[in-house]
PDB file of N, CA and C in Angstrom:
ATOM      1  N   UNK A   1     -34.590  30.246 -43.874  1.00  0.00           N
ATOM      2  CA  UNK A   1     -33.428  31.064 -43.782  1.00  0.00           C
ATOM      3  C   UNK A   1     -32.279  30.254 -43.181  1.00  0.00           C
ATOM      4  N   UNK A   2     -31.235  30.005 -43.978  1.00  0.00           N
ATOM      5  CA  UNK A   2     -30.026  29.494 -43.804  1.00  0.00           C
ATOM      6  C   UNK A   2     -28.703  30.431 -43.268  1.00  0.00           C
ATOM      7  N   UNK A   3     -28.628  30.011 -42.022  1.00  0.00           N
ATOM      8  CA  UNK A   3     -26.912  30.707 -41.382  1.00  0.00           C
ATOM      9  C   UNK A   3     -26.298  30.464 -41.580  1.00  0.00           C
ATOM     10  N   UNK A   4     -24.829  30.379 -41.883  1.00  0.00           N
ATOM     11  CA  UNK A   4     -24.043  29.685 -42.203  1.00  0.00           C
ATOM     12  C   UNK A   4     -22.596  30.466 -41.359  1.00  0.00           C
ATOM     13  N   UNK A   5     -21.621  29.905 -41.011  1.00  0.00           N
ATOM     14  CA  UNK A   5     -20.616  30.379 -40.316  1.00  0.00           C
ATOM     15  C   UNK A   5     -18.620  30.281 -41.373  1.00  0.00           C
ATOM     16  N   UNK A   6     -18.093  30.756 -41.120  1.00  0.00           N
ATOM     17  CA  UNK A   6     -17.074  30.269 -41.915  1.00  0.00           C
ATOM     18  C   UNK A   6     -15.983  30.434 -40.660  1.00  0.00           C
ATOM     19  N   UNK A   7     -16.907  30.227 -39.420  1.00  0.00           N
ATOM     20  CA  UNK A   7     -15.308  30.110 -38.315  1.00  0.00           C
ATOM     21  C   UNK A   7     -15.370  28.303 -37.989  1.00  0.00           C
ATOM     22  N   UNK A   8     -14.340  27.603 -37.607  1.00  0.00           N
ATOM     23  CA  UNK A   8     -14.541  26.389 -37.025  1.00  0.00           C
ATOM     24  C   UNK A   8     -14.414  26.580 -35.526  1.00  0.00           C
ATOM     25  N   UNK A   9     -15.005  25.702 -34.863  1.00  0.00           N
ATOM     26  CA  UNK A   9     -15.018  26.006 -33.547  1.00  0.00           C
ATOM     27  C   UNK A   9     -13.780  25.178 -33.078  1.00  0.00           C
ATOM     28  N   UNK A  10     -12.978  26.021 -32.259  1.00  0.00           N
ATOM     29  CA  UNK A  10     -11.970  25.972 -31.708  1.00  0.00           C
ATOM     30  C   UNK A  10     -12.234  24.996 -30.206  1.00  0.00           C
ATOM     31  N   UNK A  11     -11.913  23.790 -29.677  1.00  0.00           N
ATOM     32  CA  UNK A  11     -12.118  23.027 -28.949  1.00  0.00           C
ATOM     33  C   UNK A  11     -11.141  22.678 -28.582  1.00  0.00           C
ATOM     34  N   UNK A  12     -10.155  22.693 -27.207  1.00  0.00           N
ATOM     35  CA  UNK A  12      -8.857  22.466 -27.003  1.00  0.00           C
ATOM     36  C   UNK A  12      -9.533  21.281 -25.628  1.00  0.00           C
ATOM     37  N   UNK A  13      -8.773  20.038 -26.260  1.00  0.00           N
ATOM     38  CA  UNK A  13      -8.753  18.405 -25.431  1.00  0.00           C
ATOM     39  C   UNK A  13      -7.585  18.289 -24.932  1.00  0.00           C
ATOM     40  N   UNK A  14      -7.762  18.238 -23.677  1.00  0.00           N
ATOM     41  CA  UNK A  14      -6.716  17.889 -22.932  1.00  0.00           C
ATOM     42  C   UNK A  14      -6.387  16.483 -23.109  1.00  0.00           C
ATOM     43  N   UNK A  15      -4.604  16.274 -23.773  1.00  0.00           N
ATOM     44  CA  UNK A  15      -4.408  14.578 -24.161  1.00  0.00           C
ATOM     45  C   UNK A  15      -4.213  13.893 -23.090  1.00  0.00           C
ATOM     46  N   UNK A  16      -4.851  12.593 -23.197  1.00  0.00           N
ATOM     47  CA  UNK A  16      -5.242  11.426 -22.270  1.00  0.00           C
ATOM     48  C   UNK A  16      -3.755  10.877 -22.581  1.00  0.00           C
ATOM     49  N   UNK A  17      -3.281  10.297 -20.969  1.00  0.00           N
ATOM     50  CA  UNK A  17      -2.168  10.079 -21.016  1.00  0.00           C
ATOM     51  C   UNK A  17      -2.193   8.491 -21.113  1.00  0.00           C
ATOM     52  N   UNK A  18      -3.148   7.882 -20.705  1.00  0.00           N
ATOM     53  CA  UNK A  18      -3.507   6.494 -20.405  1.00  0.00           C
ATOM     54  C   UNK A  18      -2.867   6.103 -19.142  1.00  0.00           C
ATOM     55  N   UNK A  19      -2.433   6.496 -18.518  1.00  0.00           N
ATOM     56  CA  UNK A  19      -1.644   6.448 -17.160  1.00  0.00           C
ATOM     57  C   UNK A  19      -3.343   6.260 -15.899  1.00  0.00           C
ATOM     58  N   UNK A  20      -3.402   5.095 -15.561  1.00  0.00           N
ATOM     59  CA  UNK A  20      -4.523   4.979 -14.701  1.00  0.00           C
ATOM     60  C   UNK A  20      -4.269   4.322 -13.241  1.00  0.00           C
ATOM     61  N   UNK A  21      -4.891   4.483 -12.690  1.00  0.00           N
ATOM     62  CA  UNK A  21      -4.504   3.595 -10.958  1.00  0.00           C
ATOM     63  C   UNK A  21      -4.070   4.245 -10.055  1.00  0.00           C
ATOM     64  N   UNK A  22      -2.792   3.510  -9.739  1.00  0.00           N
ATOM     65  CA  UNK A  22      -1.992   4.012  -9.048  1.00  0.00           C
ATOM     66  C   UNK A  22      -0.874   4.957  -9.326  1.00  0.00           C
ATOM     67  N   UNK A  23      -0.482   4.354 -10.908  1.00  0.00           N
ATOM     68  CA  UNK A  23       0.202   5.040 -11.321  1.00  0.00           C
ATOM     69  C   UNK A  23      -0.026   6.930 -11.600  1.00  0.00           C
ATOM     70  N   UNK A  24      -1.225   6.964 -11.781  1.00  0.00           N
ATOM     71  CA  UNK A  24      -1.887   7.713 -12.285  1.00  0.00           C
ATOM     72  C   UNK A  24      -1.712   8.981 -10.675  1.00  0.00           C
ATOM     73  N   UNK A  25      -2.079   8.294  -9.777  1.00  0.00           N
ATOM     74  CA  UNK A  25      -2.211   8.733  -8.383  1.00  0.00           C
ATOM     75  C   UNK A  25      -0.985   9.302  -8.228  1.00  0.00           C
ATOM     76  N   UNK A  26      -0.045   8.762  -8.242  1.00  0.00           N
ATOM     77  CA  UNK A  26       1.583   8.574  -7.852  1.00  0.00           C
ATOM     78  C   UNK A  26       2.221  10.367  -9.004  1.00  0.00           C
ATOM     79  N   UNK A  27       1.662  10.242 -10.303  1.00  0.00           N
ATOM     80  CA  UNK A  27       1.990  11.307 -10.815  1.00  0.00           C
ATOM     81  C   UNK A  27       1.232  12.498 -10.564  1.00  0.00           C
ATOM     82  N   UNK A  28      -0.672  12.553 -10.041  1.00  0.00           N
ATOM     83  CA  UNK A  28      -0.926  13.522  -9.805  1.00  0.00           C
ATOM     84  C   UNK A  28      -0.269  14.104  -8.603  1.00  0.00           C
ATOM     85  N   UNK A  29       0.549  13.339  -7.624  1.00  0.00           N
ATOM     86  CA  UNK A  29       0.676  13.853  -6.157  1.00  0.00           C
ATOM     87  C   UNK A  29       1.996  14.598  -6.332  1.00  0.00           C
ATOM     88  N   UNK A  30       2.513  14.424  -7.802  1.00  0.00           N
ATOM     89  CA  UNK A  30       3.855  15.271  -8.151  1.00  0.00           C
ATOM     90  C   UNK A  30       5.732  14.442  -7.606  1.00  0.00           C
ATOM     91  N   UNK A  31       5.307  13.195  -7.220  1.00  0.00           N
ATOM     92  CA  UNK A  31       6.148  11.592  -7.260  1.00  0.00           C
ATOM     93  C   UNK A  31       6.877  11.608  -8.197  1.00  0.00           C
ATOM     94  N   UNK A  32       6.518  11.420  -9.666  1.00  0.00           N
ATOM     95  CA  UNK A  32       6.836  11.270 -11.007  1.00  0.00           C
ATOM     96  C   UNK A  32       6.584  12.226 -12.023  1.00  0.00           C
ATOM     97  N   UNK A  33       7.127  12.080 -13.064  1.00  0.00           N
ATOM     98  CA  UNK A  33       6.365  12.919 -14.285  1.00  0.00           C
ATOM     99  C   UNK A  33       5.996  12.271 -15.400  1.00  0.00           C
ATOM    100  N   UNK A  34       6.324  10.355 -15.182  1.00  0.00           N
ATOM    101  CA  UNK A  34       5.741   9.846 -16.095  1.00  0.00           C
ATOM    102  C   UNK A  34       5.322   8.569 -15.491  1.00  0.00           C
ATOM    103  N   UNK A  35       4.818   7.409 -16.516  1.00  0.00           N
ATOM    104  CA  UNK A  35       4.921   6.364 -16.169  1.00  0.00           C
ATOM    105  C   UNK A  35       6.050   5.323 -15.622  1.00  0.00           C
ATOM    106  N   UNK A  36       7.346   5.559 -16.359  1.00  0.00           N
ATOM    107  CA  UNK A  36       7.978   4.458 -16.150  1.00  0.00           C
ATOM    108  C   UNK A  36       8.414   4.998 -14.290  1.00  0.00           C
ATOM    109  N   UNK A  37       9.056   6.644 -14.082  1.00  0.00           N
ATOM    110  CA  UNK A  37       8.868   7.036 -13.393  1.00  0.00           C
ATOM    111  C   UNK A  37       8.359   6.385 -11.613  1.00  0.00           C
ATOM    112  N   UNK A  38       6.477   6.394 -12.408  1.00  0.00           N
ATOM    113  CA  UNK A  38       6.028   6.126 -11.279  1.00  0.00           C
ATOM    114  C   UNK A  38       6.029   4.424 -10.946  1.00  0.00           C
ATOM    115  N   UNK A  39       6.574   3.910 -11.735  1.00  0.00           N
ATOM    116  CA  UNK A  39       6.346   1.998 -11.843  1.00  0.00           C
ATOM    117  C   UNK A  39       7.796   2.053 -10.787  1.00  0.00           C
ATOM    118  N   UNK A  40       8.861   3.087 -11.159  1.00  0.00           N
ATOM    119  CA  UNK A  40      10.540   3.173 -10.118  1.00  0.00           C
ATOM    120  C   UNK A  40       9.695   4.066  -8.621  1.00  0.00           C
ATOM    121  N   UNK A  41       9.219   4.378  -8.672  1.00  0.00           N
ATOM    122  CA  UNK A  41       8.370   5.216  -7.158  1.00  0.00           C
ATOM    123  C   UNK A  41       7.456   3.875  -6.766  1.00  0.00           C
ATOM    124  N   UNK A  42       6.969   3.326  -7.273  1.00  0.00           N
ATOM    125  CA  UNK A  42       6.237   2.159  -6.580  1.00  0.00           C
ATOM    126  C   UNK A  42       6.814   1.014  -6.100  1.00  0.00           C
ATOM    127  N   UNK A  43       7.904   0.957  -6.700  1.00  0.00           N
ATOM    128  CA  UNK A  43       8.393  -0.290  -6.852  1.00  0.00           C
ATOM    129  C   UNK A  43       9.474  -0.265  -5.546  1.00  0.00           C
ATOM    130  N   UNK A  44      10.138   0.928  -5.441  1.00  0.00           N
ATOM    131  CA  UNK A  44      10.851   1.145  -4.151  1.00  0.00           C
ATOM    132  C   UNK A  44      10.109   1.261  -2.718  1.00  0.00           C
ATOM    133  N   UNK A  45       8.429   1.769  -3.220  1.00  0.00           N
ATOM    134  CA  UNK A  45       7.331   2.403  -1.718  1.00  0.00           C
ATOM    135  C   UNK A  45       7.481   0.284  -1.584  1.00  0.00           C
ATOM    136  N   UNK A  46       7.114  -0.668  -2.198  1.00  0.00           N
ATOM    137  CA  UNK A  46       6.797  -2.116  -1.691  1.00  0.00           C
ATOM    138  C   UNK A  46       7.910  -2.866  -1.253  1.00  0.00           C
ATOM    139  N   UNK A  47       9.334  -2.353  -2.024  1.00  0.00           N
ATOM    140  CA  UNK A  47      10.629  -2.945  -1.321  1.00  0.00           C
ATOM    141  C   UNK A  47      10.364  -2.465  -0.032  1.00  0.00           C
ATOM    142  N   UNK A  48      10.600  -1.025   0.105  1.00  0.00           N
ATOM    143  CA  UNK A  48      10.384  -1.000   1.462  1.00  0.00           C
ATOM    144  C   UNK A  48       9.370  -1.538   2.240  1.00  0.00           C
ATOM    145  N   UNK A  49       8.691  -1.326   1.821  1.00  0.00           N
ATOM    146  CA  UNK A  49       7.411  -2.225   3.220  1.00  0.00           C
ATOM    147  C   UNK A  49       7.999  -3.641   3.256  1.00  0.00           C
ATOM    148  N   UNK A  50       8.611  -4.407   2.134  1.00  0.00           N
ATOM    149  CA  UNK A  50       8.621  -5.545   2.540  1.00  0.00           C
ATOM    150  C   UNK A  50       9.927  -5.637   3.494  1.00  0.00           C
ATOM    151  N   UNK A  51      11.031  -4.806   3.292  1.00  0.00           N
ATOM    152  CA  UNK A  51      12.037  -4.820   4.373  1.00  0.00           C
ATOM    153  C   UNK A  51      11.459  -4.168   5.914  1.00  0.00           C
ATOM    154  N   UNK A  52      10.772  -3.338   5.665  1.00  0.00           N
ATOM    155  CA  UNK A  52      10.164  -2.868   7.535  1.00  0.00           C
ATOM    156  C   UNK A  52       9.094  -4.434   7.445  1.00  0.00           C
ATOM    157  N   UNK A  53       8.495  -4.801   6.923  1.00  0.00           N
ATOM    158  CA  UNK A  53       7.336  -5.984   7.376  1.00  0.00           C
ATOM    159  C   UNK A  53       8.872  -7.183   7.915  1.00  0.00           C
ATOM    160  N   UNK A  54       9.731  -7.219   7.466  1.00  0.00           N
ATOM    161  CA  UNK A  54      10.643  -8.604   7.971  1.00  0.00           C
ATOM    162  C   UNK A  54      11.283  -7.999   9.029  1.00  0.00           C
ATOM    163  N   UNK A  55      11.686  -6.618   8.783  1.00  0.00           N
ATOM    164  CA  UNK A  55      12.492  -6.251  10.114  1.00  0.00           C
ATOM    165  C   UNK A  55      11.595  -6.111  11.640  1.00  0.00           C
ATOM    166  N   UNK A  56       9.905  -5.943  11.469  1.00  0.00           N
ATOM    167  CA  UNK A  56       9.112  -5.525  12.590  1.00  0.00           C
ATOM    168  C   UNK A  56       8.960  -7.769  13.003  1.00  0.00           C
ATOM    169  N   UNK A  57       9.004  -8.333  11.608  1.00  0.00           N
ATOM    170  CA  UNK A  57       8.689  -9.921  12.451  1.00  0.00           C
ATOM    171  C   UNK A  57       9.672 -10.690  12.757  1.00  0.00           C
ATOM    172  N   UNK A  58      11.008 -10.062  12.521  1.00  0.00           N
ATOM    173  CA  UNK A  58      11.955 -10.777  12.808  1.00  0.00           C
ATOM    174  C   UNK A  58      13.019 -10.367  13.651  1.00  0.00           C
ATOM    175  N   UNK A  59      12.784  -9.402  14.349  1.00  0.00           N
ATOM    176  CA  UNK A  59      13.448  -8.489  15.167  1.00  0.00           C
ATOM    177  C   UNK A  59      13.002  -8.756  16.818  1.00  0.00           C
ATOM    178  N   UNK A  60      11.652  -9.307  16.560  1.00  0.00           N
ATOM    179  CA  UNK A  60      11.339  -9.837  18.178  1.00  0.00           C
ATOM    180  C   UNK A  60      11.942 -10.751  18.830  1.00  0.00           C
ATOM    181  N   UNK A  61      12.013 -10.332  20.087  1.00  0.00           N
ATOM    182  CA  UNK A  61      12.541 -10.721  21.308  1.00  0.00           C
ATOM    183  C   UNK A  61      12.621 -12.928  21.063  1.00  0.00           C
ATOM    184  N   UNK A  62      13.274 -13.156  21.573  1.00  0.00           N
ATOM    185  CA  UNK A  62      13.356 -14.688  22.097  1.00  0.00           C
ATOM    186  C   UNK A  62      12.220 -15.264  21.485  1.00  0.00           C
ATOM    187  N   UNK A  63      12.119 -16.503  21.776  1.00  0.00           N
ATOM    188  CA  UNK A  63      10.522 -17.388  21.601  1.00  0.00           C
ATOM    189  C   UNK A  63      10.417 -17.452  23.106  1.00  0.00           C
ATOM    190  N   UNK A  64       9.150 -17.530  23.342  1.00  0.00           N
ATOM    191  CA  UNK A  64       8.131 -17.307  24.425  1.00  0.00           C
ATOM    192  C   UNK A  64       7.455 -18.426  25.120  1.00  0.00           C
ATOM    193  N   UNK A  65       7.715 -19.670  24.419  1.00  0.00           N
ATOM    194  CA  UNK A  65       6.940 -20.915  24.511  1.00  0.00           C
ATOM    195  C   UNK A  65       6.979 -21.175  25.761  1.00  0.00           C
ATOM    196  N   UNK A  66       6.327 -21.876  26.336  1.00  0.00           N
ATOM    197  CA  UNK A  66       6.040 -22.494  28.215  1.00  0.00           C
ATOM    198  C   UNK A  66       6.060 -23.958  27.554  1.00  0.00           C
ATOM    199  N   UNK A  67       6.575 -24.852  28.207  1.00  0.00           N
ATOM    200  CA  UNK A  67       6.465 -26.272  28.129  1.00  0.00           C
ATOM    201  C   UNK A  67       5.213 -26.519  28.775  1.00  0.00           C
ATOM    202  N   UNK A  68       4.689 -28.169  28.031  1.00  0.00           N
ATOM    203  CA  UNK A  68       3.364 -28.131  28.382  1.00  0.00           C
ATOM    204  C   UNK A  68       3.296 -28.362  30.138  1.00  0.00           C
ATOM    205  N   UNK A  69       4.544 -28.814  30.735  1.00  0.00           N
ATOM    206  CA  UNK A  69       4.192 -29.379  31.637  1.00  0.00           C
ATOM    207  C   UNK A  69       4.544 -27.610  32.806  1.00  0.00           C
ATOM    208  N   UNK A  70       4.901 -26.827  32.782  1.00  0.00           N
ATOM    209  CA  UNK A  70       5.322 -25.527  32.803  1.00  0.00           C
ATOM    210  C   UNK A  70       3.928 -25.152  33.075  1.00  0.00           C
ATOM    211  N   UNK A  71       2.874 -25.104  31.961  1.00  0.00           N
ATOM    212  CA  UNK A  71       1.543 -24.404  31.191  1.00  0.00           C
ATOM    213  C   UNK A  71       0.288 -25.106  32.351  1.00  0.00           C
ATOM    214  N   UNK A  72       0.509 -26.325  32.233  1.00  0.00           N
ATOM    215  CA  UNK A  72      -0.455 -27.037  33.092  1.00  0.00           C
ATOM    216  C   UNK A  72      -0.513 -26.379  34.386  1.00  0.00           C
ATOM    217  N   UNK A  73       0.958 -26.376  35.333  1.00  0.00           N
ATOM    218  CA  UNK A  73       1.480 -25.854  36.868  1.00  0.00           C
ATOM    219  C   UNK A  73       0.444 -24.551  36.671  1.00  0.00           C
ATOM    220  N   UNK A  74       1.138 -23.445  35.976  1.00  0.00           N
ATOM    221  CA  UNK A  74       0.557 -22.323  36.085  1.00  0.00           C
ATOM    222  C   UNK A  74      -1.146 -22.438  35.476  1.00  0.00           C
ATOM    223  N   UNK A  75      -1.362 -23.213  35.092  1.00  0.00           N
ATOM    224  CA  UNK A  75      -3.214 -23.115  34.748  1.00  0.00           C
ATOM    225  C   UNK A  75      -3.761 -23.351  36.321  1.00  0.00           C
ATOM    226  N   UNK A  76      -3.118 -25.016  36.644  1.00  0.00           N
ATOM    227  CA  UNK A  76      -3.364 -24.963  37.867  1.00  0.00           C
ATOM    228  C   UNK A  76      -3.259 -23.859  39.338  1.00  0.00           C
ATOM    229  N   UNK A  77      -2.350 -23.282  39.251  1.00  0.00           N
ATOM    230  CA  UNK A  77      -1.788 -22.026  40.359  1.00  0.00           C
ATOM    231  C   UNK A  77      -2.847 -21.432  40.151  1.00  0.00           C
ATOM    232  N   UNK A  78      -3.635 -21.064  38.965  1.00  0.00           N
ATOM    233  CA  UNK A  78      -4.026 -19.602  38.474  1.00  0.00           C
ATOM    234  C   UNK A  78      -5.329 -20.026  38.669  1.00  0.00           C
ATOM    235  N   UNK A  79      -6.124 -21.327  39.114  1.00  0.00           N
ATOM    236  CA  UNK A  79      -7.537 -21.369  38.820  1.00  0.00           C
ATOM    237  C   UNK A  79      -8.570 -21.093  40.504  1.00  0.00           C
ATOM    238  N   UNK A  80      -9.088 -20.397  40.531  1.00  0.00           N
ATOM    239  CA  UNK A  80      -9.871 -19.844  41.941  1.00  0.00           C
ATOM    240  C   UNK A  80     -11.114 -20.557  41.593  1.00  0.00           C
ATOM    241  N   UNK A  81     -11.572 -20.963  40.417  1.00  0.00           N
ATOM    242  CA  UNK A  81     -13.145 -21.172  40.148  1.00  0.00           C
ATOM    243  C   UNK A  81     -13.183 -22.407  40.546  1.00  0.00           C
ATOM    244  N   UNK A  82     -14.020 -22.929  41.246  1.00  0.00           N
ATOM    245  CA  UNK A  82     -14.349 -24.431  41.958  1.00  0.00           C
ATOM    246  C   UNK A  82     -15.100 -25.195  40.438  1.00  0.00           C
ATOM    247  N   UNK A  83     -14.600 -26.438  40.520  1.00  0.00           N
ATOM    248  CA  UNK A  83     -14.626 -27.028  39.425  1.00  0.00           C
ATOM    249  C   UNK A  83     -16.056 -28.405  40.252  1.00  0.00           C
TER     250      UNK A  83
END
């Protein structure tokens, strides 16, 4: 005994955007709504870090250096342990 149907089965695929990574990350968190989008959202998140990374190493105080002969005095001042 043969069934036979004359409906097709209706299967709805959600389309693959090919958008993977970060990019991919950057649009689920609602950042972007596309790729090129999220490549202009990334590309500004690393400018910035690289301007705070130069402004946090180049913003410090003086140089710190002790001359060696400076370094020696105070090793000497500073040593209690009998040699």
């Amino acid at each position: 005994m043969n069934v036979t149907f004359d409906e097709e089965q209706q299967i709805t695929r959600v389309p693959q955007t090919g958008v993977s990574g970060l990019y991919a990350l950057v649009i689920r968190w609602g950042f972007a709504k596309n790729e090129k989008q999220a490549v202009t959202v990334l590309l500004v998140v690393a400018a910035a870090c690289v301007v705070l990374a130069g402004f946090a190493l180049f913003s410090g105080k003086g140089s710190t250096t002790v001359p060696p002969d400076e370094y020696a005095e105070r090793a000497r001042s500073q040593d209690t342990a009998p040699r």
